[in-house]
Protein backbone atom coordinates (compact mmCIF):
# COMPACT_ATOMS: atom_id res chain seq x y z
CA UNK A 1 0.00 0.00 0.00
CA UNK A 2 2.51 2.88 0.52
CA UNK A 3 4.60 1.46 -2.58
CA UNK A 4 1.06 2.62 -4.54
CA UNK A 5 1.31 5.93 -2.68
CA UNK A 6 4.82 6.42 -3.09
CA UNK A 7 4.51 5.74 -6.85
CA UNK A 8 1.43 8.23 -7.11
CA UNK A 9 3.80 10.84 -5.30
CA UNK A 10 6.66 10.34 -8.05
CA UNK A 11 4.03 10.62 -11.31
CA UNK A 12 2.34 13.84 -9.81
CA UNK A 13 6.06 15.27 -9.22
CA UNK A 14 6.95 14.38 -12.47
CA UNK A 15 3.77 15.78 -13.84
CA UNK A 16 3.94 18.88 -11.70
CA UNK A 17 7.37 19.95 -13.01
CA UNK A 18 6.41 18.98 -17.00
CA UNK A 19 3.58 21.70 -16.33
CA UNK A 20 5.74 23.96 -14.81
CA UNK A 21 7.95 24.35 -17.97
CA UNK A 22 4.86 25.72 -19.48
CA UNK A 23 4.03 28.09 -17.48
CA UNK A 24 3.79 31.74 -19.13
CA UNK A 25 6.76 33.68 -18.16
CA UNK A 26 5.53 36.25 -16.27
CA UNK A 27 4.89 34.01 -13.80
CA UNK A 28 7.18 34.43 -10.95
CA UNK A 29 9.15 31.10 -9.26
CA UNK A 30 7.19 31.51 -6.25
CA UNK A 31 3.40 31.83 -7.80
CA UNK A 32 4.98 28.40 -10.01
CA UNK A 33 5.92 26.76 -6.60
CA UNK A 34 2.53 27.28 -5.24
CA UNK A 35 0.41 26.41 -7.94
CA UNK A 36 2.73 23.21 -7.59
CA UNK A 37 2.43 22.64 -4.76
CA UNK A 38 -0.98 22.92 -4.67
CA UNK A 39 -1.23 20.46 -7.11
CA UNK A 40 0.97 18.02 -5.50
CA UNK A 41 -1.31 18.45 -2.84
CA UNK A 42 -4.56 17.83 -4.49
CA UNK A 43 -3.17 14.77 -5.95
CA UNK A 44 -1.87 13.38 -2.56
CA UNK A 45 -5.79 13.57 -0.66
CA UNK A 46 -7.25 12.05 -4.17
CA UNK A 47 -4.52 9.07 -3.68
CA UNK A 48 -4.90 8.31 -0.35
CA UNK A 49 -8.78 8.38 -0.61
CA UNK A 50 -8.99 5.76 -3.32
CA UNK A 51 -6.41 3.73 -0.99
CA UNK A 52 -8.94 4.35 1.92
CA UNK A 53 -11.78 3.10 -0.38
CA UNK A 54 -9.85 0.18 -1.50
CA UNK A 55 -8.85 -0.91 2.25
CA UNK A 56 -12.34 -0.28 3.27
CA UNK A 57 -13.90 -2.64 0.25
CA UNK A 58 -11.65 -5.39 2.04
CA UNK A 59 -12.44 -4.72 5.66
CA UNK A 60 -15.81 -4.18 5.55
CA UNK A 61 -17.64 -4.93 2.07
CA UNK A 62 -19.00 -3.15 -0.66
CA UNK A 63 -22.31 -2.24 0.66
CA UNK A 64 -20.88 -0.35 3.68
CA UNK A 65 -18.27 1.59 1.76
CA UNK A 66 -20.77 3.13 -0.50
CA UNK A 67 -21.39 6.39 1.56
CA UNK A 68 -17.94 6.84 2.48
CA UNK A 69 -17.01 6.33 -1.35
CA UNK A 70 -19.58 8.41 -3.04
CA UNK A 71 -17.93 11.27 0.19
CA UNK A 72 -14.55 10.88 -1.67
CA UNK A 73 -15.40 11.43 -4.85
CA UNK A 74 -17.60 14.73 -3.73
CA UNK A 75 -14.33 15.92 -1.96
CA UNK A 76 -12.31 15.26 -5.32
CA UNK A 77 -14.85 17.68 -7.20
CA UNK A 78 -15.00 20.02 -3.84
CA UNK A 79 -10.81 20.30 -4.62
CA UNK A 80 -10.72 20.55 -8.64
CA UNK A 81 -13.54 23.13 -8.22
CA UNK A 82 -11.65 25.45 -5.58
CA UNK A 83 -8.14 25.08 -8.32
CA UNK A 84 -10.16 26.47 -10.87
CA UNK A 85 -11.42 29.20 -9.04
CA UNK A 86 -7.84 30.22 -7.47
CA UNK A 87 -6.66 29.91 -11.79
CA UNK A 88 -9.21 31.94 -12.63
CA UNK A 89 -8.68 35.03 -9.25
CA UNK A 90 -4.84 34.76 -11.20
């Protein structure tokens, strides 16, 4: 389980620094190292809520996990919608 979270760490790194390369230049180095970190961040709760939905499937069954899953996924939209709001304030 934290080889799967380590591994999602290194591809949003990765994928973090590839879109900071195209980033407009009048961006300063701190507004990129937010904005990545933000990301990074983002991407870190989304992992380790599909890992909690996984572990729960096999502790306690489908049926039980449903609420707590279908929570997840509204906190995944919650997060994408307050990026895109903080892009568009920029």
């Amino acid at each position: 389980m934290n080889k799967k979270l380590l591994n999602i760490f290194a591809i949003t790194l990765v994928t973090v620094s590839m879109q900071s390369v195209a980033f407009a230049n009048d961006e300063t180095m701190g507004e990129k190292a937010s904005e990545a970190a933000q990301d990074t961040g983002k991407a870190v709760k989304k992992g380790v809520r599909k890992v909690k939905d996984k572990t729960c499937h096999m502790v306690k069954g489908k049926m039980q996990c449903a609420a707590e899953k279908m929570k997840h996924k509204a906190e995944n939209v919650s997060d994408e919608v307050k990026d895109k709001v903080e892009d568009i304030k920029k």
